[in-house]
C-alpha atoms as a PDB file:
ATOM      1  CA  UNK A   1    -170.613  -1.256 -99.398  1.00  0.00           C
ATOM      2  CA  UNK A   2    -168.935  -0.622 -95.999  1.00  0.00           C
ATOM      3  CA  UNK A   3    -165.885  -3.229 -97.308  1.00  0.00           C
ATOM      4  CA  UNK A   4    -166.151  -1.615-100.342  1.00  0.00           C
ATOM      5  CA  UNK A   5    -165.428   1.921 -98.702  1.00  0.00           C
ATOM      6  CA  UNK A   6    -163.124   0.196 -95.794  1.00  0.00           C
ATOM      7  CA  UNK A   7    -160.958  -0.964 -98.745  1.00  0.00           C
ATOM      8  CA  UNK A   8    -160.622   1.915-100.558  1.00  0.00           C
ATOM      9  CA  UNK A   9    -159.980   4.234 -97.340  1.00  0.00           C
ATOM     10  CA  UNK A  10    -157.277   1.342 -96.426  1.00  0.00           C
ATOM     11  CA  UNK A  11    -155.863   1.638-100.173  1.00  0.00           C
ATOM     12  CA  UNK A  12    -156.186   5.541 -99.631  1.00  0.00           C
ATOM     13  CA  UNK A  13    -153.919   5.325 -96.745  1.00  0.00           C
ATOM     14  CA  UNK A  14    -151.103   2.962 -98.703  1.00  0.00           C
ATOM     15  CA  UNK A  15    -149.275   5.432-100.696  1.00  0.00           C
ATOM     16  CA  UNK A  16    -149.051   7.836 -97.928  1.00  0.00           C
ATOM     17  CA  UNK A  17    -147.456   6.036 -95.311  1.00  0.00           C
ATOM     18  CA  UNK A  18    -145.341   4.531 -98.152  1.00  0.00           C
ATOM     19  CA  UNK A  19    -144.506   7.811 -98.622  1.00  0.00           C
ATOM     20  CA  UNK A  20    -143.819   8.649 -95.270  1.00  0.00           C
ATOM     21  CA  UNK A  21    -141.602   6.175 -94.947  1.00  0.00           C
ATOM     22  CA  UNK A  22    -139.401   6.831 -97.137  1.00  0.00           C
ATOM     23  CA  UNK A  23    -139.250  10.609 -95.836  1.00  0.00           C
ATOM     24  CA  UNK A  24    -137.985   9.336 -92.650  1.00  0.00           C
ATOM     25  CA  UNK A  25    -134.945   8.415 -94.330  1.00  0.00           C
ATOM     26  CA  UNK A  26    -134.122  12.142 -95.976  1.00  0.00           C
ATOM     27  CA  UNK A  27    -130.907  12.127 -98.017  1.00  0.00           C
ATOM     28  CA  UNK A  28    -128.011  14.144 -96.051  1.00  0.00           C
ATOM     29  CA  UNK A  29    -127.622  17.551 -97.889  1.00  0.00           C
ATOM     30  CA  UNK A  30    -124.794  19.751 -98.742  1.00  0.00           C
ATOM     31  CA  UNK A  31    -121.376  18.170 -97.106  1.00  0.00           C
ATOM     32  CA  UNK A  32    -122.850  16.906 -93.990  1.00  0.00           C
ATOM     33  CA  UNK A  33    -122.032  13.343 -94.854  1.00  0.00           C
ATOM     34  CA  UNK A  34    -118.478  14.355 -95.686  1.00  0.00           C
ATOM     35  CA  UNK A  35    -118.042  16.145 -92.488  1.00  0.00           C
ATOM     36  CA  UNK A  36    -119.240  13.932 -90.240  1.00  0.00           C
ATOM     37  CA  UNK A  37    -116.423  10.742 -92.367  1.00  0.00           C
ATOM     38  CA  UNK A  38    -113.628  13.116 -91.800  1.00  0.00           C
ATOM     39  CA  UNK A  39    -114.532  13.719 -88.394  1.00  0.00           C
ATOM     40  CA  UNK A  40    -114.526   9.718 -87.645  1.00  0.00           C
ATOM     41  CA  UNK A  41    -111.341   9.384 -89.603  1.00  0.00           C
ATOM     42  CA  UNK A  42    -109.691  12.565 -87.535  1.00  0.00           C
ATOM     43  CA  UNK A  43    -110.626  10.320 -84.424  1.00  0.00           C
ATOM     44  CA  UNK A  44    -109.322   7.306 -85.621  1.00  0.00           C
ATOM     45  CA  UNK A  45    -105.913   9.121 -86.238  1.00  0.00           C
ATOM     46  CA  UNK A  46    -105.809  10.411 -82.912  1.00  0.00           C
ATOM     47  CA  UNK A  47    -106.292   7.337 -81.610  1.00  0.00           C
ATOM     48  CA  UNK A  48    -103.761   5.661 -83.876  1.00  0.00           C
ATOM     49  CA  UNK A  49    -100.855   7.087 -82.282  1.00  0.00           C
ATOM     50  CA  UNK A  50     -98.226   4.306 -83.534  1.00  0.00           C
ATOM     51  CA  UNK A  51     -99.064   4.650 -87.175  1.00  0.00           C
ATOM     52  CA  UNK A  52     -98.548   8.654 -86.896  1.00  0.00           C
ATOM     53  CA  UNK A  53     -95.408   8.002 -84.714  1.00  0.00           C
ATOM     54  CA  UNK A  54     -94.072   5.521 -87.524  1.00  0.00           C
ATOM     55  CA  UNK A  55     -95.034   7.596 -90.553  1.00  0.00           C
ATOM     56  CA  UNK A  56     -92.684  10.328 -89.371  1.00  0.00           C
ATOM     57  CA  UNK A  57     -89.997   8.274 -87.349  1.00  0.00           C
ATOM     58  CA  UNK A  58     -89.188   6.084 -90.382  1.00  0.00           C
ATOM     59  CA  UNK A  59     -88.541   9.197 -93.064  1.00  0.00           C
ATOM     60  CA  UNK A  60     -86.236  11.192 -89.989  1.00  0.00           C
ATOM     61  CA  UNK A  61     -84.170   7.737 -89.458  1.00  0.00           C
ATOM     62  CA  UNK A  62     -83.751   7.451 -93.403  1.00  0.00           C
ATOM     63  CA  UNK A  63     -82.363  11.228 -93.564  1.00  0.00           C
ATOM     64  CA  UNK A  64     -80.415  11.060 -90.784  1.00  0.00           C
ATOM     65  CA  UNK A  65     -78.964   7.527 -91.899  1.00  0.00           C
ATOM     66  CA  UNK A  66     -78.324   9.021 -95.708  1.00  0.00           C
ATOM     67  CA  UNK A  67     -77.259  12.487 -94.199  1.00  0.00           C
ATOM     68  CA  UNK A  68     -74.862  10.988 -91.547  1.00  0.00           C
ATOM     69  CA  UNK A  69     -73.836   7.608 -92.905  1.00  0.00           C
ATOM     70  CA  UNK A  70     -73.786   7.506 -96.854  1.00  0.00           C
ATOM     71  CA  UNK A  71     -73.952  11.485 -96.830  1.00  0.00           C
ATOM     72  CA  UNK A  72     -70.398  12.468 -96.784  1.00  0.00           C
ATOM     73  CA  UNK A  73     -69.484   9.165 -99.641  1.00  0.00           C
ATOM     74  CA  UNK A  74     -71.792  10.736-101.932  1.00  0.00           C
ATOM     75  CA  UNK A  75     -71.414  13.959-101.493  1.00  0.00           C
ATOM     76  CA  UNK A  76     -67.780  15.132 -99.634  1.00  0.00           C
ATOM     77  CA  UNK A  77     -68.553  18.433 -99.660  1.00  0.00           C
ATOM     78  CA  UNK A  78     -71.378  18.027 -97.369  1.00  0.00           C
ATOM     79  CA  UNK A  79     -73.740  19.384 -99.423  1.00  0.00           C
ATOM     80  CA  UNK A  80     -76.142  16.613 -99.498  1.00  0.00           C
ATOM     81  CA  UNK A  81     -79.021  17.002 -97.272  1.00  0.00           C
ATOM     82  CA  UNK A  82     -79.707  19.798 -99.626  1.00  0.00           C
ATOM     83  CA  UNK A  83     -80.174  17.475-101.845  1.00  0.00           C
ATOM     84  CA  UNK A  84     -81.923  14.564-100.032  1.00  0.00           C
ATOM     85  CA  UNK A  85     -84.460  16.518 -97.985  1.00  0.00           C
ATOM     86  CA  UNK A  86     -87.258  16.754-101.030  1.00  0.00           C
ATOM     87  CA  UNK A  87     -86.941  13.063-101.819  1.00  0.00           C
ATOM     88  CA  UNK A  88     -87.529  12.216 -97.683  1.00  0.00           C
ATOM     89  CA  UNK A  89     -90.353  14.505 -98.039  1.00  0.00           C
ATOM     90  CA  UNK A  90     -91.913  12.380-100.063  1.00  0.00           C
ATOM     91  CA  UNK A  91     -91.012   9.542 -98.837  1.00  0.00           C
ATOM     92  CA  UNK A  92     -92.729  10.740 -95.834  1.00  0.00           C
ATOM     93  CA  UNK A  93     -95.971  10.789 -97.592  1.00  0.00           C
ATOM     94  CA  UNK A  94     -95.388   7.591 -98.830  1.00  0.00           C
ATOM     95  CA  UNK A  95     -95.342   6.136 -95.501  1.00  0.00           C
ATOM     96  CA  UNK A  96     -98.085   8.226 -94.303  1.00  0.00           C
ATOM     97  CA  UNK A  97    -100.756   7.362 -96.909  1.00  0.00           C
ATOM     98  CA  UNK A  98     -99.798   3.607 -97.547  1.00  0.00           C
ATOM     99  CA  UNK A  99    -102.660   3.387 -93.604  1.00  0.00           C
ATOM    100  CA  UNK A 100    -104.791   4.804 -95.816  1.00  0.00           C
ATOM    101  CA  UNK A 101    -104.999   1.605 -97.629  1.00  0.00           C
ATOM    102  CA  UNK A 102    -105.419  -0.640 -94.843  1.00  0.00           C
ATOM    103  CA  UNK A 103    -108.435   1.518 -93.015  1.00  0.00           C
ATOM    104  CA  UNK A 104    -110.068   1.630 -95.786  1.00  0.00           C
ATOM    105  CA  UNK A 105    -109.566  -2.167 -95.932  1.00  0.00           C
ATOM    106  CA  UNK A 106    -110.222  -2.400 -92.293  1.00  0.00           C
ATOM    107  CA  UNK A 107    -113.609  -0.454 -93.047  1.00  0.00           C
ATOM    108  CA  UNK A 108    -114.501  -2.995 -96.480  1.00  0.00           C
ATOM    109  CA  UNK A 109    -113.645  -6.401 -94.753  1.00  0.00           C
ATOM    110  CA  UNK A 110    -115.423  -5.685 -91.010  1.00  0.00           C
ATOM    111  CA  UNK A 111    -118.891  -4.890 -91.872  1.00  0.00           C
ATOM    112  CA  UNK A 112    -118.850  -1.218 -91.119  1.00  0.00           C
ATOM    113  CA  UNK A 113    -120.118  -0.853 -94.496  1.00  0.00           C
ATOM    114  CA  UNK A 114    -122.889  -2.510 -94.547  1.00  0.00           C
ATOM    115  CA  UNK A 115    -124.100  -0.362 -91.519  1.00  0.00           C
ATOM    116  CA  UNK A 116    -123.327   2.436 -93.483  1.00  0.00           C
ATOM    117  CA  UNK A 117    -125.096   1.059 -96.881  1.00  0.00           C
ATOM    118  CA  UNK A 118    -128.539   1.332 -94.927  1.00  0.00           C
ATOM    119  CA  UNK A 119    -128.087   5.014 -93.951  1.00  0.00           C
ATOM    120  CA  UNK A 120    -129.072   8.013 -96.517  1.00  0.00           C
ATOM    121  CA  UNK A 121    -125.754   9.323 -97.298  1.00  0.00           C
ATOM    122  CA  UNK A 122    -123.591   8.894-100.285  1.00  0.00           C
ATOM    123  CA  UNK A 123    -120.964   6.160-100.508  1.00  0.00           C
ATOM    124  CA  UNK A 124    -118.267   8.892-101.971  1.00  0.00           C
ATOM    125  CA  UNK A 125    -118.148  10.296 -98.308  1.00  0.00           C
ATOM    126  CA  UNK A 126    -116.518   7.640 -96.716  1.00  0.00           C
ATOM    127  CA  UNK A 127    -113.706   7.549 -98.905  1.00  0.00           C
ATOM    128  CA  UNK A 128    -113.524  11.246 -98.641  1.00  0.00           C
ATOM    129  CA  UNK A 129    -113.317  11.163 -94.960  1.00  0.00           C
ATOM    130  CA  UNK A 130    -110.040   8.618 -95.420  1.00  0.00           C
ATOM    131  CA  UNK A 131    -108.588  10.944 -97.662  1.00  0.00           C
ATOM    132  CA  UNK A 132    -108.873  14.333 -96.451  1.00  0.00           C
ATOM    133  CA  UNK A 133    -107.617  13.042 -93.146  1.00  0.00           C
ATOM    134  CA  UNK A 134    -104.831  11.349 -94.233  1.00  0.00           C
ATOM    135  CA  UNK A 135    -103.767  14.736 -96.342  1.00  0.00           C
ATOM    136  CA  UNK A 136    -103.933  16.592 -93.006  1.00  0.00           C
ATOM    137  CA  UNK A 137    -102.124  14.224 -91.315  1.00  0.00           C
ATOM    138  CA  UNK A 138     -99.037  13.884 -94.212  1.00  0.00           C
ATOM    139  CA  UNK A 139     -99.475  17.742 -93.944  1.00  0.00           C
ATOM    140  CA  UNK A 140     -98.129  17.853 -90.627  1.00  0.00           C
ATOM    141  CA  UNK A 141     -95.966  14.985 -90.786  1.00  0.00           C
ATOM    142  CA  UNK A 142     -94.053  16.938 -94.052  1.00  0.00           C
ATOM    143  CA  UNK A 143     -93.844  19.494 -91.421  1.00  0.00           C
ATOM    144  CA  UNK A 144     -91.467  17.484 -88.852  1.00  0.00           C
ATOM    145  CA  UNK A 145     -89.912  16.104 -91.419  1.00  0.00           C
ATOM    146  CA  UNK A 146     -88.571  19.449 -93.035  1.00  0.00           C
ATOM    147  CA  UNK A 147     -87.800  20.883 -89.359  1.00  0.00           C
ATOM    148  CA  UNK A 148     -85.614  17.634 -88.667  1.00  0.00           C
ATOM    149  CA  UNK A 149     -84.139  18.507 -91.529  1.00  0.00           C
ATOM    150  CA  UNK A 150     -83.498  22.148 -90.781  1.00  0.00           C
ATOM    151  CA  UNK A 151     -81.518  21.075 -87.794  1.00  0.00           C
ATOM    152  CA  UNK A 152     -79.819  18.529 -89.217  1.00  0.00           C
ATOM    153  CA  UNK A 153     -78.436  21.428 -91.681  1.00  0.00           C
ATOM    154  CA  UNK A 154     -80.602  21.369 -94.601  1.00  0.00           C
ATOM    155  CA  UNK A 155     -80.297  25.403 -96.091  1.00  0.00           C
ATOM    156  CA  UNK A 156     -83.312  25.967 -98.183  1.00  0.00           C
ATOM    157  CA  UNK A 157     -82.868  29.339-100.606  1.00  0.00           C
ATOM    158  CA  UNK A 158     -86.331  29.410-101.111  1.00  0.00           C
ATOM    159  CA  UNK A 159     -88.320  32.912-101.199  1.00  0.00           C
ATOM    160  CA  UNK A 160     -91.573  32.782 -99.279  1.00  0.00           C
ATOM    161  CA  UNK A 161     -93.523  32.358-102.768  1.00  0.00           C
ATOM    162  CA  UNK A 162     -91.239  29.326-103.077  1.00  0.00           C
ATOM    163  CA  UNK A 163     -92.208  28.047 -99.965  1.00  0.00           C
ATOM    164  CA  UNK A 164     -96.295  28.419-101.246  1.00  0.00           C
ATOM    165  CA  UNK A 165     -95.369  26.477-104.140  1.00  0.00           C
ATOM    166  CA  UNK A 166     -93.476  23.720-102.856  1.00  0.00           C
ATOM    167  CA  UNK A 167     -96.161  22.892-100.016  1.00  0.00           C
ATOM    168  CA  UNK A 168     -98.673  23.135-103.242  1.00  0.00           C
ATOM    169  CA  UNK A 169     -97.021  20.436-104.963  1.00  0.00           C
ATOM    170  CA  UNK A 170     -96.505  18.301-102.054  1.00  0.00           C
ATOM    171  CA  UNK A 171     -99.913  18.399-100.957  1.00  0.00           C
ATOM    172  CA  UNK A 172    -101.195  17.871-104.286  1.00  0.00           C
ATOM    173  CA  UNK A 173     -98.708  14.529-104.187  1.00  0.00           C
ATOM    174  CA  UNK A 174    -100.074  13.715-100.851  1.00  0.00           C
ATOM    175  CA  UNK A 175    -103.273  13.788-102.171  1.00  0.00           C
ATOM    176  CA  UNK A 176    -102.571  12.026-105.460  1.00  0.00           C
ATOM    177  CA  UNK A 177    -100.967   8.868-103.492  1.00  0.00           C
ATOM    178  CA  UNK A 178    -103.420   8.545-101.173  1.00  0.00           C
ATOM    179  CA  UNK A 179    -106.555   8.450-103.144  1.00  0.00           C
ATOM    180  CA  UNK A 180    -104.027   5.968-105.309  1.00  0.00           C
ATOM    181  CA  UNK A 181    -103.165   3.853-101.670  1.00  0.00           C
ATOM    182  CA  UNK A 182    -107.505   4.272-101.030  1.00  0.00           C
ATOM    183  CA  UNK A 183    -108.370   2.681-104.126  1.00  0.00           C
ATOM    184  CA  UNK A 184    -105.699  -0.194-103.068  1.00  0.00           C
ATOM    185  CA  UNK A 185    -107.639  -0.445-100.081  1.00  0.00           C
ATOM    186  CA  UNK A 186    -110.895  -1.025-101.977  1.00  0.00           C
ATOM    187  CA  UNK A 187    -109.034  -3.856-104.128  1.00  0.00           C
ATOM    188  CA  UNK A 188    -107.352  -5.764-101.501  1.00  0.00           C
ATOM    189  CA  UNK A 189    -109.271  -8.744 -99.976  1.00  0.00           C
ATOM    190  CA  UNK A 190    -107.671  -8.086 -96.682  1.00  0.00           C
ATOM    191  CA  UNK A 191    -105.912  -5.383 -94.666  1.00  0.00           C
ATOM    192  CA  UNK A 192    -103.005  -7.555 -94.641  1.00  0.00           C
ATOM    193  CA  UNK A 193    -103.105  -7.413 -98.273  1.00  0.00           C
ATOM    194  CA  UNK A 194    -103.558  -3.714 -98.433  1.00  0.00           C
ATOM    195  CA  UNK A 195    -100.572  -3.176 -96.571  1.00  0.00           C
ATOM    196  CA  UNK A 196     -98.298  -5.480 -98.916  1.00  0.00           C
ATOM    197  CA  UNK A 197     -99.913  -3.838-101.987  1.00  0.00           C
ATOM    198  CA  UNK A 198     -98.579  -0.670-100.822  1.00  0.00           C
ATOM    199  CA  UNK A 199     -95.783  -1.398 -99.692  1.00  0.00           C
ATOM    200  CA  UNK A 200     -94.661  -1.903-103.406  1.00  0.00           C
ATOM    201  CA  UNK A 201     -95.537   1.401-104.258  1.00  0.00           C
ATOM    202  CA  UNK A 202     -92.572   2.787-101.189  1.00  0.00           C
ATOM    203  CA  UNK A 203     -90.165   1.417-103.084  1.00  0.00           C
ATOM    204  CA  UNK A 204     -90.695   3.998-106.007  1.00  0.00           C
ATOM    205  CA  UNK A 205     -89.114   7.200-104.500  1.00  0.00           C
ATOM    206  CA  UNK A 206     -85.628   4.913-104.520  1.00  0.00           C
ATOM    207  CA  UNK A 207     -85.790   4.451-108.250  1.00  0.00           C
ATOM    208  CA  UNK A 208     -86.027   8.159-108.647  1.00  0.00           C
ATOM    209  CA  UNK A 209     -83.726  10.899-108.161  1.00  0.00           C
ATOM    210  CA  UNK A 210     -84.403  11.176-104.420  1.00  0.00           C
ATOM    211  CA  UNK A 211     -81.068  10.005-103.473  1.00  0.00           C
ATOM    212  CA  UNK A 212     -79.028  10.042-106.439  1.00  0.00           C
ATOM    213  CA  UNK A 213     -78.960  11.704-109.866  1.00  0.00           C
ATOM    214  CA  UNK A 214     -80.390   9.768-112.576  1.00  0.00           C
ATOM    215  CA  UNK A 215     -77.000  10.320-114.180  1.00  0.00           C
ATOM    216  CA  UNK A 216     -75.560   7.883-112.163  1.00  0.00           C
ATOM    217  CA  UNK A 217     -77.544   4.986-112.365  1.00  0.00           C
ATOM    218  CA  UNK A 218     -77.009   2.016-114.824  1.00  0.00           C
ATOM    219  CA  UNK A 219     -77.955   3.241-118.198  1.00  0.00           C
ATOM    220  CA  UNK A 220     -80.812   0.750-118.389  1.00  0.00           C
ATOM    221  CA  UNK A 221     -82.397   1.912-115.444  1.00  0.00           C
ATOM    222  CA  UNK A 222     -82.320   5.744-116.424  1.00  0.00           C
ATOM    223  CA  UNK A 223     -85.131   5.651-119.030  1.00  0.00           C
ATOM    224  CA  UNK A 224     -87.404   4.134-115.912  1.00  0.00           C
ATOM    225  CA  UNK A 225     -86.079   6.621-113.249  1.00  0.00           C
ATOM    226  CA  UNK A 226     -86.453   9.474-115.543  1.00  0.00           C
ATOM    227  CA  UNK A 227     -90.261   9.291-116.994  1.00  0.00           C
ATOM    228  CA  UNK A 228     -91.793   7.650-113.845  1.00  0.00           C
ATOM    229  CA  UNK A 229     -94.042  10.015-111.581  1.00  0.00           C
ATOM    230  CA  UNK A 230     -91.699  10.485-108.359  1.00  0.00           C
ATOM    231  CA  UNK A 231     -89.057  11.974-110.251  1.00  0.00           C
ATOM    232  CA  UNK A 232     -90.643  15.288-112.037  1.00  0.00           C
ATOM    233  CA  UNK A 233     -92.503  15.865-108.484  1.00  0.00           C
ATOM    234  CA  UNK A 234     -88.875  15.583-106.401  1.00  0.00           C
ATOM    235  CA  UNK A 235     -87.431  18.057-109.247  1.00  0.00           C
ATOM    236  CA  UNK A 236     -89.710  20.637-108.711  1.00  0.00           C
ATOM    237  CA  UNK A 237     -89.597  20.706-104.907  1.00  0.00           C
ATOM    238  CA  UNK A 238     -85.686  20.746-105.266  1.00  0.00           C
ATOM    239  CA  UNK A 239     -86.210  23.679-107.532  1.00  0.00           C
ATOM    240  CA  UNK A 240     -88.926  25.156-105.289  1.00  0.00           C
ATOM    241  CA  UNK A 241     -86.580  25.161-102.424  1.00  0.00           C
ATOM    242  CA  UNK A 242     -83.284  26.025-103.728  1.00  0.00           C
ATOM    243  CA  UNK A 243     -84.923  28.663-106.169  1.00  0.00           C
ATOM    244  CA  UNK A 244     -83.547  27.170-108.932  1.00  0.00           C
ATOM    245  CA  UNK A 245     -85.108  26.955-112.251  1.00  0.00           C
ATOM    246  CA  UNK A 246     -88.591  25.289-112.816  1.00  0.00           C
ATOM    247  CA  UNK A 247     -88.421  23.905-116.302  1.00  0.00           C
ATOM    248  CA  UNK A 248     -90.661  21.680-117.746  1.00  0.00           C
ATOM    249  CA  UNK A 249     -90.532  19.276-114.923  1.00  0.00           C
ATOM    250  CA  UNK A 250     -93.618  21.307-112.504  1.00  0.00           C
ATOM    251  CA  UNK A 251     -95.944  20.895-115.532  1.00  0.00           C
ATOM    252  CA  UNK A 252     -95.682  16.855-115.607  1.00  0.00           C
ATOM    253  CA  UNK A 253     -95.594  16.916-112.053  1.00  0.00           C
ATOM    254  CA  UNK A 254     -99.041  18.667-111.945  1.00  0.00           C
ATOM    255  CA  UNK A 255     -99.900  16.337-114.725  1.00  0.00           C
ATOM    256  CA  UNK A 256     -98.726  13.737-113.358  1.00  0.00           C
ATOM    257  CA  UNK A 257    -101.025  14.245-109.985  1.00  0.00           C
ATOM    258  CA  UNK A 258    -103.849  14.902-111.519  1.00  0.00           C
ATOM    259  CA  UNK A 259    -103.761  12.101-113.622  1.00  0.00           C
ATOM    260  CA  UNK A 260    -103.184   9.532-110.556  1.00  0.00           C
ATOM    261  CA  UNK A 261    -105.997  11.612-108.943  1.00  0.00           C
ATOM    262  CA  UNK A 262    -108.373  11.016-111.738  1.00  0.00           C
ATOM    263  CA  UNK A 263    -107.622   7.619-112.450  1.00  0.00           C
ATOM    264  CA  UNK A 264    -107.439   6.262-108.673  1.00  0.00           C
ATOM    265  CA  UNK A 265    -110.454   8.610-108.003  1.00  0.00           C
ATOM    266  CA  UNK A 266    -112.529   6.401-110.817  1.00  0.00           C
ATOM    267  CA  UNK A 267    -110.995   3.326-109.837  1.00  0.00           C
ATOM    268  CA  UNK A 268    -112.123   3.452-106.244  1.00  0.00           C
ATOM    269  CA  UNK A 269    -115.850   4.826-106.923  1.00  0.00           C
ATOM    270  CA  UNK A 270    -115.888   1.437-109.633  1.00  0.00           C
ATOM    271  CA  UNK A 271    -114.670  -0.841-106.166  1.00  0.00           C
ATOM    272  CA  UNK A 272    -116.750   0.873-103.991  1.00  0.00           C
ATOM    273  CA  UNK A 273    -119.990   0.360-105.874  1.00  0.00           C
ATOM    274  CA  UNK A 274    -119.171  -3.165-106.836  1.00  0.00           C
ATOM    275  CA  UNK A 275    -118.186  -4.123-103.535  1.00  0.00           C
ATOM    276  CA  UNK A 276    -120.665  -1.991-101.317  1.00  0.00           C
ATOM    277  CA  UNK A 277    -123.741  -1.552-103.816  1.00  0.00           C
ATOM    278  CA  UNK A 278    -124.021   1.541-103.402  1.00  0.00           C
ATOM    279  CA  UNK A 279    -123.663   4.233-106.289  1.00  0.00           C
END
């Protein structure tokens, strides 16, 4: 009888410290996980002074090499850092989100994550700490970038609404490319691989009409330069800044964003649940 009742007292007391167990692992509520990711990704950039040093050194030695070098063979009148400015802005970004990929790499191939699998949070944070970091970061680099440009004689005509609008569109680029360069991360088996993968993806803006008019390339190559995503976004930032007319090309840059930042958004939660196990 007194086995009998030591059992059931000990079978009493199963579920609840079961139970208690699991409560000392409480899910994090609200954003708290996705503060605390953008937080360690904030430090990381601080840290990583070269990358931020490179990300906005390259895109000023491209405009002053096009402005100063090619500027006055393409353009005689000396017109064309008006012209060249919006494709260096995003060629800025370019450079600025292709780390993106390899941290996130960095973070899939050295067993951070599998620290982070046995904490309560959800695995959508960590890539949301990459990302929203890297968008401030581009932010600020865009920022240098346009002030270099400024002094190197670039003579926006934008009004201030403009201005809004323009910064709209290239942080909505900024953010399109780097959940894009993020998911790359996820796929590549290395960070060495990461930052090859992206690499590719630099090599866009120059098939676009960031340097040139489309006009002018081979007739073959206009179909490509014309309908892929760079282009539509560079229009409407020219036309943004030199208050020219919008036209249809700031609805398929939108649409073009928001595409990229569905698909690449999907892409990486598929990755990081395959390769992390978490959901």
């Amino acid at each position: 009888m007194t086995t009998t009742t030591s059992g059931a007292a000990f079978a009493g007391h199963a579920r609840p410290a079961t139970a208690s167990a699991s409560a000392l692992r409480p899910r994090l509520g609200g954003v708290t996980a996705e503060r605390i990711f953008i937080g360690r990704s904030f430090v990381h950039s601080v840290r990583d002074v070269e990358s931020m040093l490179m990300a906005v050194m390259l895109p000023v030695m491209l405009m002053l090499m096009f402005t100063w070098i090619f500027g006055n063979a393409i353009d005689p009148s000396g017109g064309y850092v008006d012209y060249v400015v919006p494709g260096i802005i995003l060629l800025c970004a370019g450079f600025g989100a292709s780390s993106t990929a390899v941290s996130v790499s960095r973070d899939m191939t050295t067993g951070v994550i599998d620290r982070f699998r046995t904490m309560p949070l959800r695995s959508g944070a960590v890539l949301t700490g990459h990302v929203v970091a890297s968008l401030a970061r581009n932010l600020v680099a865009t920022a240098v970038v346009i002030c270099v440009g400024l002094l190197v004689g670039f003579r926006p005509s934008a009004t201030p609404l403009d201005w809004v609008g323009a910064f709209a569109i290239i942080a909505l680029y900024i953010l399109a490319i780097t959940y894009l360069f993020a998911a790359i991360g996820l796929a590549a088996q290395t960070p060495e691989a990461a930052s090859g993968y992206g690499f590719i993806l630099l090599f866009l803006p120059y098939v676009s009409s960031a340097f040139v008019p489309v006009s002018t390339m081979p007739d073959w190559l206009q179909p490509i330069a014309e309908n892929q995503p760079i282009t539509p976004v560079i229009e409407t930032i020219r036309a943004l800044l030199t208050d020219a007319p919008l036209g249809q090309e700031a609805w398929w840059a939108v649409g073009w964003c928001v595409a990229i930042i569905a698909g690449a958004a999907l892409w990486g939660a598929w990755l990081f649940r395959r390769k992390a196990g978490r959901r």
